[in-house]
C-alpha atoms as a PDB file:
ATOM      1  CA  UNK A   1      67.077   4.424  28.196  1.00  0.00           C
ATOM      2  CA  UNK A   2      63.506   5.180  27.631  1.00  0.00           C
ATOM      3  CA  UNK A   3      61.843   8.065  29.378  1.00  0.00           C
ATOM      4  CA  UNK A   4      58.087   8.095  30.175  1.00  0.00           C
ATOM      5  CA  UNK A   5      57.390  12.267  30.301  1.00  0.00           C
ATOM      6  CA  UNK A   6      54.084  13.809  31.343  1.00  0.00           C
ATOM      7  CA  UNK A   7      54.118  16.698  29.104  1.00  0.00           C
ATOM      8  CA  UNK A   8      51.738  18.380  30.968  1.00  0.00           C
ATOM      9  CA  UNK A   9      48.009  19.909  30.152  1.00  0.00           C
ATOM     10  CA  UNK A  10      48.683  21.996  27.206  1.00  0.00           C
ATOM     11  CA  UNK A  11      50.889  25.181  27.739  1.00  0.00           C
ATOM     12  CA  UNK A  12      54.596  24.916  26.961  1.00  0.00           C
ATOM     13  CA  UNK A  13      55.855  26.173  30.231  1.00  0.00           C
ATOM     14  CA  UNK A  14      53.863  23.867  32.240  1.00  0.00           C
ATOM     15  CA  UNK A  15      55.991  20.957  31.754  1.00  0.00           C
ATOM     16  CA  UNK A  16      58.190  19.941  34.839  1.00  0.00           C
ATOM     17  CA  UNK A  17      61.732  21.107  35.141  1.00  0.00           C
ATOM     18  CA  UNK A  18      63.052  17.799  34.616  1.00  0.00           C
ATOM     19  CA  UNK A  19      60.969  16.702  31.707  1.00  0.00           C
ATOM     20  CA  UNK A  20      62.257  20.035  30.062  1.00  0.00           C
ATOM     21  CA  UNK A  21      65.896  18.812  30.626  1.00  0.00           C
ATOM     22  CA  UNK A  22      64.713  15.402  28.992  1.00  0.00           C
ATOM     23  CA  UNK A  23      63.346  16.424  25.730  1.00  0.00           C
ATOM     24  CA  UNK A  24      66.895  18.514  25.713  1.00  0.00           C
ATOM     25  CA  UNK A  25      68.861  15.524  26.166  1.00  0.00           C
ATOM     26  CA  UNK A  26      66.476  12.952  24.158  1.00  0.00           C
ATOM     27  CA  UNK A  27      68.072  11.378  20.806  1.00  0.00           C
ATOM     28  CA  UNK A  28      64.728  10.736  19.952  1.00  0.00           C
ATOM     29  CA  UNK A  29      61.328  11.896  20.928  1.00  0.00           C
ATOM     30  CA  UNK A  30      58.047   9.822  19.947  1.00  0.00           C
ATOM     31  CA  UNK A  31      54.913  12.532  20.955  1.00  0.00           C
ATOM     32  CA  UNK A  32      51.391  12.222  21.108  1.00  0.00           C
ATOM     33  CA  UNK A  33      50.797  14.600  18.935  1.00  0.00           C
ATOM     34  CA  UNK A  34      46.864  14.377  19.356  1.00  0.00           C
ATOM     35  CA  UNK A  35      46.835  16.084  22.431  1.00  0.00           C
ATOM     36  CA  UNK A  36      50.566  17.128  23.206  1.00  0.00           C
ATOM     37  CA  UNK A  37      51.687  20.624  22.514  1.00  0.00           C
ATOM     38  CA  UNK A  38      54.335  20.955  19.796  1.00  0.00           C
ATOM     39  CA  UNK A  39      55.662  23.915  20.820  1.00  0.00           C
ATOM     40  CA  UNK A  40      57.391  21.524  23.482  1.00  0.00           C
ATOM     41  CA  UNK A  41      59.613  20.087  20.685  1.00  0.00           C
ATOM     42  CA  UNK A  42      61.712  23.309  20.036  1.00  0.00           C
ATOM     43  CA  UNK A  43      63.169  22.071  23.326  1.00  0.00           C
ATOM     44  CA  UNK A  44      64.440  19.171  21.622  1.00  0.00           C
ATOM     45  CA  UNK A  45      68.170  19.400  19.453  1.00  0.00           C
ATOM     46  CA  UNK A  46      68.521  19.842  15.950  1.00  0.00           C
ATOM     47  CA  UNK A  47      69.187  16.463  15.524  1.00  0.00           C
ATOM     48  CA  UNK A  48      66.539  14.911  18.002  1.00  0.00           C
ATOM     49  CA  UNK A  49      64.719  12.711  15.669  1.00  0.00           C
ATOM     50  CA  UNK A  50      60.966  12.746  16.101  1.00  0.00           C
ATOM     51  CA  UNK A  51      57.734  10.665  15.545  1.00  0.00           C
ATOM     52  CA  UNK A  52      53.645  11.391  15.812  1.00  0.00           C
ATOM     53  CA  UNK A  53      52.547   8.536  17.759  1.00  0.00           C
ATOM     54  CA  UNK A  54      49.266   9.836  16.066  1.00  0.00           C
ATOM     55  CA  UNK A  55      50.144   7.809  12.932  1.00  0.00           C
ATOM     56  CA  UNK A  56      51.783   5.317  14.575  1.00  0.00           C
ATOM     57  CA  UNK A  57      50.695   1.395  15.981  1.00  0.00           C
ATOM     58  CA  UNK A  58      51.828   0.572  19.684  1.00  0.00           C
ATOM     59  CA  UNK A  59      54.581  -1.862  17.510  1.00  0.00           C
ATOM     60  CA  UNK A  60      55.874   0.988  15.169  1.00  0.00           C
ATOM     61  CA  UNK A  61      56.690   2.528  18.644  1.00  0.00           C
ATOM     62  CA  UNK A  62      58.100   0.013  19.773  1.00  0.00           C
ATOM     63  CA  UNK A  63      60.033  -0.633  16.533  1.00  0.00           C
ATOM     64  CA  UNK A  64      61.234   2.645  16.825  1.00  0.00           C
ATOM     65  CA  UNK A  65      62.139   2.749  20.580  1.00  0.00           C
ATOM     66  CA  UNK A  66      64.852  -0.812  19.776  1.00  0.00           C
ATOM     67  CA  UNK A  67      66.325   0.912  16.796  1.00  0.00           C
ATOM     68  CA  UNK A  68      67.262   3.724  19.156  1.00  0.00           C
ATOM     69  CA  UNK A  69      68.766   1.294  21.717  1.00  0.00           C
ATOM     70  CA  UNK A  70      70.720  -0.366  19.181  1.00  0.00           C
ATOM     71  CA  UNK A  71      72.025   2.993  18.343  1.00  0.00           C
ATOM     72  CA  UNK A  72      73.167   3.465  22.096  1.00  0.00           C
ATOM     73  CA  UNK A  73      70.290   6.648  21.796  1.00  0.00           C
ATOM     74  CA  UNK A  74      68.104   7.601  24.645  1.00  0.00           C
ATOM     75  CA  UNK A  75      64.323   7.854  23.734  1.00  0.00           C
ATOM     76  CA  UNK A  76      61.762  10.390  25.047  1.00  0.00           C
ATOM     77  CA  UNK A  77      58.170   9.261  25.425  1.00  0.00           C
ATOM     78  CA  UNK A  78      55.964  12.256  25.577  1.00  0.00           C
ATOM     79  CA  UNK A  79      52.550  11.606  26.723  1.00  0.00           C
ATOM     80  CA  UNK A  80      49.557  14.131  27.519  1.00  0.00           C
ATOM     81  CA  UNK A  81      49.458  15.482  31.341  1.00  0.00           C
ATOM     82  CA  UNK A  82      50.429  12.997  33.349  1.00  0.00           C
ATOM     83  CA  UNK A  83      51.462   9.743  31.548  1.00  0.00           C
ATOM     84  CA  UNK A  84      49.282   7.553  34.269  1.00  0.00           C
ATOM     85  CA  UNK A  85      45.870   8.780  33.814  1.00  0.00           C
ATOM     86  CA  UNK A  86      44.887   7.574  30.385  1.00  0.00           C
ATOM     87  CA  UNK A  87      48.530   7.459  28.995  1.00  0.00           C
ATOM     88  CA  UNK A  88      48.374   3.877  27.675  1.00  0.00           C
ATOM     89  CA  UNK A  89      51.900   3.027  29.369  1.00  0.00           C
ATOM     90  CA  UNK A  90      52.083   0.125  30.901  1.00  0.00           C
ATOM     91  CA  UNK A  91      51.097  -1.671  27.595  1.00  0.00           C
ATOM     92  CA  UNK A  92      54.650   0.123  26.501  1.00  0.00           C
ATOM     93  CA  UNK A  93      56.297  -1.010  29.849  1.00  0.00           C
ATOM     94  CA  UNK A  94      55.681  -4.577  29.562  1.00  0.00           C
ATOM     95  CA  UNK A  95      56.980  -4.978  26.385  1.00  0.00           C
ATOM     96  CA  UNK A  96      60.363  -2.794  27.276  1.00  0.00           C
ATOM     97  CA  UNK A  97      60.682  -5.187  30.041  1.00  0.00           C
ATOM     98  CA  UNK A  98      60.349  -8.149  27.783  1.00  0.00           C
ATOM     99  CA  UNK A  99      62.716  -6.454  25.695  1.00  0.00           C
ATOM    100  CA  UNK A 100      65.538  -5.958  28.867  1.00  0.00           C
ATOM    101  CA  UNK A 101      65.383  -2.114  27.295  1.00  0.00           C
ATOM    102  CA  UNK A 102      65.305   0.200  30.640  1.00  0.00           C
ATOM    103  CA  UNK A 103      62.637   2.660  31.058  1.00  0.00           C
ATOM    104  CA  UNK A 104      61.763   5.405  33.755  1.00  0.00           C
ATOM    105  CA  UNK A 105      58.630   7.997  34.465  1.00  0.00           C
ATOM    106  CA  UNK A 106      58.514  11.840  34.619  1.00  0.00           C
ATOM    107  CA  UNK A 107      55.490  12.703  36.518  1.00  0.00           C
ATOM    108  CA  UNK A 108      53.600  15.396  34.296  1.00  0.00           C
ATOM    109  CA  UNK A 109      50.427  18.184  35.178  1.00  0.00           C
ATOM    110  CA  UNK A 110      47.427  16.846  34.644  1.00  0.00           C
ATOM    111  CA  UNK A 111      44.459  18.653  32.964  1.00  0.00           C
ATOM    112  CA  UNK A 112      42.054  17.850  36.299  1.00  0.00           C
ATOM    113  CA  UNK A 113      44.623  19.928  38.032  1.00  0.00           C
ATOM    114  CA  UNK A 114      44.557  22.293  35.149  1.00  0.00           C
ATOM    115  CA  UNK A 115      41.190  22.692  34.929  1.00  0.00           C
ATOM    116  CA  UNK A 116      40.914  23.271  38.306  1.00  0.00           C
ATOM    117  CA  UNK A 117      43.501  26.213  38.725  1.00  0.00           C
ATOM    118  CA  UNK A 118      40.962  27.428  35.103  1.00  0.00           C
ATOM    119  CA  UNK A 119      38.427  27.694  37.345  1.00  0.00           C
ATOM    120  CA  UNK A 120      39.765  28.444  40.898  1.00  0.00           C
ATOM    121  CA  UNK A 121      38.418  25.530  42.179  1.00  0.00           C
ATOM    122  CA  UNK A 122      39.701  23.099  45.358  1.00  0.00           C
ATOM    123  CA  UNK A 123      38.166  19.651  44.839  1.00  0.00           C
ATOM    124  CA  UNK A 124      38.118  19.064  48.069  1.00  0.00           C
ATOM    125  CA  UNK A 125      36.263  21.539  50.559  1.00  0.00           C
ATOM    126  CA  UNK A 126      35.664  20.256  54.102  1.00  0.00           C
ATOM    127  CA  UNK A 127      31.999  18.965  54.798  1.00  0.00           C
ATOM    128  CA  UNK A 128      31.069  19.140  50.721  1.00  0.00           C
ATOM    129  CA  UNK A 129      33.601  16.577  49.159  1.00  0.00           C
ATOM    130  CA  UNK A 130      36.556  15.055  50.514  1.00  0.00           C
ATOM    131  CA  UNK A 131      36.873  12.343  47.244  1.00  0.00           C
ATOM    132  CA  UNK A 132      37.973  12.913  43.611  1.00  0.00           C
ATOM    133  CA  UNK A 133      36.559  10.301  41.505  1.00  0.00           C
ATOM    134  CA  UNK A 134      38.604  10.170  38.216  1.00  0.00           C
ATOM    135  CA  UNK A 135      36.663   8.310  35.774  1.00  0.00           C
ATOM    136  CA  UNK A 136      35.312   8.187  32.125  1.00  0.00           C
ATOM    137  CA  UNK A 137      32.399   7.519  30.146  1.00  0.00           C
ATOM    138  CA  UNK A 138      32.118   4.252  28.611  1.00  0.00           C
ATOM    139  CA  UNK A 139      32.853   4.399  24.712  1.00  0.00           C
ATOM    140  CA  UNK A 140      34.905   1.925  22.343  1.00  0.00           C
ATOM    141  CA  UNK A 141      36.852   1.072  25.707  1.00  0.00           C
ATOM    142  CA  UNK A 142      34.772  -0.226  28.086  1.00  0.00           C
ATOM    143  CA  UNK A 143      34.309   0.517  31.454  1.00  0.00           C
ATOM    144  CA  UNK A 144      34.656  -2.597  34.397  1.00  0.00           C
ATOM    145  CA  UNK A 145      31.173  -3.185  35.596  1.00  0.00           C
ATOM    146  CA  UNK A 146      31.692  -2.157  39.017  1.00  0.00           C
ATOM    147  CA  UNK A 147      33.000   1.374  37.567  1.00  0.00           C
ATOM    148  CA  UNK A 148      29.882   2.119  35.689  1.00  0.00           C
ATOM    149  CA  UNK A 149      29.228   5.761  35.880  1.00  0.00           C
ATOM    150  CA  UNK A 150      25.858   5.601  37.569  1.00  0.00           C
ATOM    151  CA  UNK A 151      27.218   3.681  40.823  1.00  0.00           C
ATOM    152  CA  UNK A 152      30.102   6.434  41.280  1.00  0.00           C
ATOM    153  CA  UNK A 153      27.751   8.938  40.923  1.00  0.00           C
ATOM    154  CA  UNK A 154      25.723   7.120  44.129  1.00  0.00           C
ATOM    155  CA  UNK A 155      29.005   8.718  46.556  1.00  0.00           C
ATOM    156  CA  UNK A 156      27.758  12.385  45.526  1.00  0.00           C
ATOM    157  CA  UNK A 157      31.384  13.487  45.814  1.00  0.00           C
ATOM    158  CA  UNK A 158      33.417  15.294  43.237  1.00  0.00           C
ATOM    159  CA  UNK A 159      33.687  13.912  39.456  1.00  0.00           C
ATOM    160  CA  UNK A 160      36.431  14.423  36.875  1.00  0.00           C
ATOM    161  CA  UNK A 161      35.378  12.670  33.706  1.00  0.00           C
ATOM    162  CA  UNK A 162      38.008  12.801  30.941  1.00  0.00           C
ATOM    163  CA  UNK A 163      37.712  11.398  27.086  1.00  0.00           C
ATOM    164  CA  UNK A 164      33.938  12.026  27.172  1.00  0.00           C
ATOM    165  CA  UNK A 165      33.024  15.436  25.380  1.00  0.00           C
ATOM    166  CA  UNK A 166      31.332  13.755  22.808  1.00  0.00           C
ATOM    167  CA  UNK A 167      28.997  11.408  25.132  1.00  0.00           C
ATOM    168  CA  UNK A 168      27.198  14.244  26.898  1.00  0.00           C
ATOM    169  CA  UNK A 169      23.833  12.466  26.804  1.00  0.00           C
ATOM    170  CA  UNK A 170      25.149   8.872  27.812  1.00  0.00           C
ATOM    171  CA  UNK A 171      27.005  10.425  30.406  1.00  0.00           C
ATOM    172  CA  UNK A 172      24.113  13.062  31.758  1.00  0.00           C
ATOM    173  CA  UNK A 173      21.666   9.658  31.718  1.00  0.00           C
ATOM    174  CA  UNK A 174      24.121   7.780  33.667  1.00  0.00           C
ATOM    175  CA  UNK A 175      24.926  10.527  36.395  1.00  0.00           C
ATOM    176  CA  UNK A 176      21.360  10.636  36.950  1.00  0.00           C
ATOM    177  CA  UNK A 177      20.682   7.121  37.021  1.00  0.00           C
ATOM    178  CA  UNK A 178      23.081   6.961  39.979  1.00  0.00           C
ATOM    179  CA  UNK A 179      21.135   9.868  42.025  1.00  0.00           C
ATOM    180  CA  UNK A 180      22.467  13.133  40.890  1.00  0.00           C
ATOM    181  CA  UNK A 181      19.483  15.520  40.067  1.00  0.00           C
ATOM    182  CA  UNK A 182      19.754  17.863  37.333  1.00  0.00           C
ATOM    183  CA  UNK A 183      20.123  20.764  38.665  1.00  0.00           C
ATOM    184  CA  UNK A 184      23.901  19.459  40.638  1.00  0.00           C
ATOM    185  CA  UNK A 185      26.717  21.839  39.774  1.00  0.00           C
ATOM    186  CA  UNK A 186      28.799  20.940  36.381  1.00  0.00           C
ATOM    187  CA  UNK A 187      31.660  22.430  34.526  1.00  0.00           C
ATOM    188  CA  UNK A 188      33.212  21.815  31.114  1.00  0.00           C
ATOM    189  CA  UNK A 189      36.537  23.180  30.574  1.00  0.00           C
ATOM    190  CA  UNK A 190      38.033  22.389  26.907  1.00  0.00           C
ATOM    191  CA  UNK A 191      41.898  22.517  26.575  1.00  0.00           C
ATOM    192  CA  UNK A 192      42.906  23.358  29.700  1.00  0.00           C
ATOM    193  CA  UNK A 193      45.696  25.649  29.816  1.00  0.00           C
ATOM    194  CA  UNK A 194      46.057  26.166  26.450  1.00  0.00           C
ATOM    195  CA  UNK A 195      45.747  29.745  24.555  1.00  0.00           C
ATOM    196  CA  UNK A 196      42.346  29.011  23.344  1.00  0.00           C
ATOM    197  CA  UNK A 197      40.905  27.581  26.511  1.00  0.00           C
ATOM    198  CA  UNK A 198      37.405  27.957  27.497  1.00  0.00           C
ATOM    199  CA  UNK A 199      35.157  26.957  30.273  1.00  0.00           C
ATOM    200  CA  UNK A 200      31.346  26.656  31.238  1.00  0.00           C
ATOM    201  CA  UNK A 201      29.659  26.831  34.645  1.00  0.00           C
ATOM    202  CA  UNK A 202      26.617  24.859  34.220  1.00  0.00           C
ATOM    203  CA  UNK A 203      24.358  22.035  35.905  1.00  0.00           C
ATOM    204  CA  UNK A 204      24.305  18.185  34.540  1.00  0.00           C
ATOM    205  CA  UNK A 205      20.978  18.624  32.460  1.00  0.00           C
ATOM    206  CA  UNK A 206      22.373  21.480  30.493  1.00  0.00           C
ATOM    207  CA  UNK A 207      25.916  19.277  29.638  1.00  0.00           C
ATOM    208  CA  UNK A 208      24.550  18.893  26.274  1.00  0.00           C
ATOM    209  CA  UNK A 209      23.393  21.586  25.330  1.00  0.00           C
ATOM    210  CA  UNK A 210      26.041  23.601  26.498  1.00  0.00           C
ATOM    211  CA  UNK A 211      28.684  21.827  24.402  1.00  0.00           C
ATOM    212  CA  UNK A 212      26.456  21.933  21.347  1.00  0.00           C
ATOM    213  CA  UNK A 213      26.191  25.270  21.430  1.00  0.00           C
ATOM    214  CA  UNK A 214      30.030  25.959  22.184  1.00  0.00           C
ATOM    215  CA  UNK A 215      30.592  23.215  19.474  1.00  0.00           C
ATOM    216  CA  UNK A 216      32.750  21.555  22.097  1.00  0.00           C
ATOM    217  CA  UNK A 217      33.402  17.623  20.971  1.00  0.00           C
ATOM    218  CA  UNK A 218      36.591  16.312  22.580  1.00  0.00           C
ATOM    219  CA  UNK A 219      39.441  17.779  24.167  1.00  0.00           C
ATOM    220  CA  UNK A 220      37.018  18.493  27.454  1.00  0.00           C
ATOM    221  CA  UNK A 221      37.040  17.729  30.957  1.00  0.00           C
ATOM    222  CA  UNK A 222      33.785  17.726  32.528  1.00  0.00           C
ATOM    223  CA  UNK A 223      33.345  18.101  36.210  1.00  0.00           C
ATOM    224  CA  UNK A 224      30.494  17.601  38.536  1.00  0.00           C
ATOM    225  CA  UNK A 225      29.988  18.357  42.190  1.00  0.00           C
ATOM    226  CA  UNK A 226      28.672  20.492  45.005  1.00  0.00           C
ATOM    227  CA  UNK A 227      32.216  21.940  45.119  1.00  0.00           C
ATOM    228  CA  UNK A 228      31.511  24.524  42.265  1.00  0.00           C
ATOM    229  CA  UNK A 229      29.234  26.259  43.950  1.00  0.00           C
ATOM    230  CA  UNK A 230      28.755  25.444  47.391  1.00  0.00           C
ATOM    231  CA  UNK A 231      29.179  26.565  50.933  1.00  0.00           C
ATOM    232  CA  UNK A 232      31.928  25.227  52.969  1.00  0.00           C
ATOM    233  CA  UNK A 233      33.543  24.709  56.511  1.00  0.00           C
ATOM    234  CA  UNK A 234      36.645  26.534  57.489  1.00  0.00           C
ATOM    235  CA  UNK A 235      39.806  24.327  56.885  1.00  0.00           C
ATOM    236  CA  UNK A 236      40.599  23.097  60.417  1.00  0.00           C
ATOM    237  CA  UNK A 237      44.299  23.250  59.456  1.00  0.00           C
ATOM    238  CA  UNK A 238      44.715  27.092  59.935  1.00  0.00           C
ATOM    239  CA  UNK A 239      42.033  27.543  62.590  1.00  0.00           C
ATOM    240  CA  UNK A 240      43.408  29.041  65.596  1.00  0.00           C
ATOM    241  CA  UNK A 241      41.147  26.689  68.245  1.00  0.00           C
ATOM    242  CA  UNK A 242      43.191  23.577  65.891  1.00  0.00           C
ATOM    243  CA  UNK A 243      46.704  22.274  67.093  1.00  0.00           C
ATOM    244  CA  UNK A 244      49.274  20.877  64.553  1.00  0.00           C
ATOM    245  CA  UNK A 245      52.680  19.373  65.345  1.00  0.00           C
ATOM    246  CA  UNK A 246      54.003  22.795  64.305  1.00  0.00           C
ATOM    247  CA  UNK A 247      51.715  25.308  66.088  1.00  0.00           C
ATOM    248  CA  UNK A 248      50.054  24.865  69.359  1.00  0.00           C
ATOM    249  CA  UNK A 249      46.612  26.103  70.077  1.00  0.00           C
ATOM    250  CA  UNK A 250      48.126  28.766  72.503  1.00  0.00           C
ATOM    251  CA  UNK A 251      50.531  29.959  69.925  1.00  0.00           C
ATOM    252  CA  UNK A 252      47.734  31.410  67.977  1.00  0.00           C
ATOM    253  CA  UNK A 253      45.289  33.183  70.484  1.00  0.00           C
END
């Protein structure tokens, strides 16, 4: 068995429960040890064998995942956050499958959610943003046309751009390209949740600058969108004029 583990944002107790009891019971752990913390390996057993995925080809991983199953050894696949968003997976999955070698997922944190406790932020505020566009800036992987950073940036709703630290200015261009002035709310946050964490409150024209003078060049999330510093509506859930199926409106005058 092969299991697909979200390892989480960055700090070692912000793994889930049961991707803890994985890396326990793994015969074999293969890490991305760009991003993931190794302080989530002295989980593992003495004997756990483990690779840097870092220094390894998507067929040295899989190389190594069938010499586990021919062992009868389960396999741990620890990816960043959580292993959908950016986790280069399903690449792994099809081959498994061609393979007949099972596989699961364990759901992980993301940094977005991360970065958003970091800053004690809700995405979504009633009457400012309701949407979370997840996206990235367009580098050596290119973007699908219709996902081109200036025509998100036309819904003026909240922005989470990950792997793009290091194309401030492409990105800044694009956002205002698309109708976002300069002057709309922005945040970098660099390693979320880790020990040396940091975070900037700033506005798109000062992206830049700010991570030049932070010397901030990967390992960032940036965020854009009224939502950092605007006014909102009171949540309709808890108002007291508001029925749910659990509470009547009467209940709560």
């Amino acid at each position: 068995m092969v299991d697909f583990v979200g390892a989480g944002p960055g700090a070692e107790d912000l793994i889930t429960v049961r991707g803890m009891k994985l890396i326990e019971n793994a015969d074999q752990i293969i890490y991305a040890g760009s991003l993931v913390n190794k302080e989530l390996l002295k989980y593992a057993k003495k004997d756990c064998k483990v690779y840097n995925s870092a220094y390894m080809t998507l067929e040295e991983v899989i190389k190594a995942i069938k010499a586990a199953e021919k062992a009868n050894k389960n396999t741990v696949r620890l990816h960043t956050g959580d292993p959908s968003i950016y986790g280069a997976i399903k690449e792994q999955m099809v081959i498994l499958e061609k393979e007949n070698i099972k596989y699961r997922v364990c759901p992980g944190v993301s940094s977005f959610c991360a970065a958003a406790a970091s800053l004690n932020l809700e995405y979504t505020l009633p009457d400012v943003s309701q949407t979370v566009i997840i996206t990235r800036t367009e580098g050596r992987t290119k973007m699908p046309e219709k996902e081109d950073i200036s025509l998100l940036a036309k819904h003026n709703c909240t922005m989470v751009v990950f792997l793009s630290a290091a194309l401030l200015g492409v990105l800044t261009e694009k956002l205002k390209k698309g109708g976002l002035s300069g002057d709309t709310p922005a945040a970098i946050v660099y390693k979320a949740s880790w020990p040396d964490e940091k975070k900037f409150i700033c506005t798109v024209d000062e992206l830049e600058k700010t991570a030049e003078r932070e010397n901030i060049k990967n390992t960032a999330l940036i965020i854009i969108g009224r939502v950092l510093n605007s006014e909102f509506e009171r949540s309709k859930l808890y108002d007291p004029s508001f029925s749910t199926m659990f509470r009547n409106e009467s209940d709560s005058k």
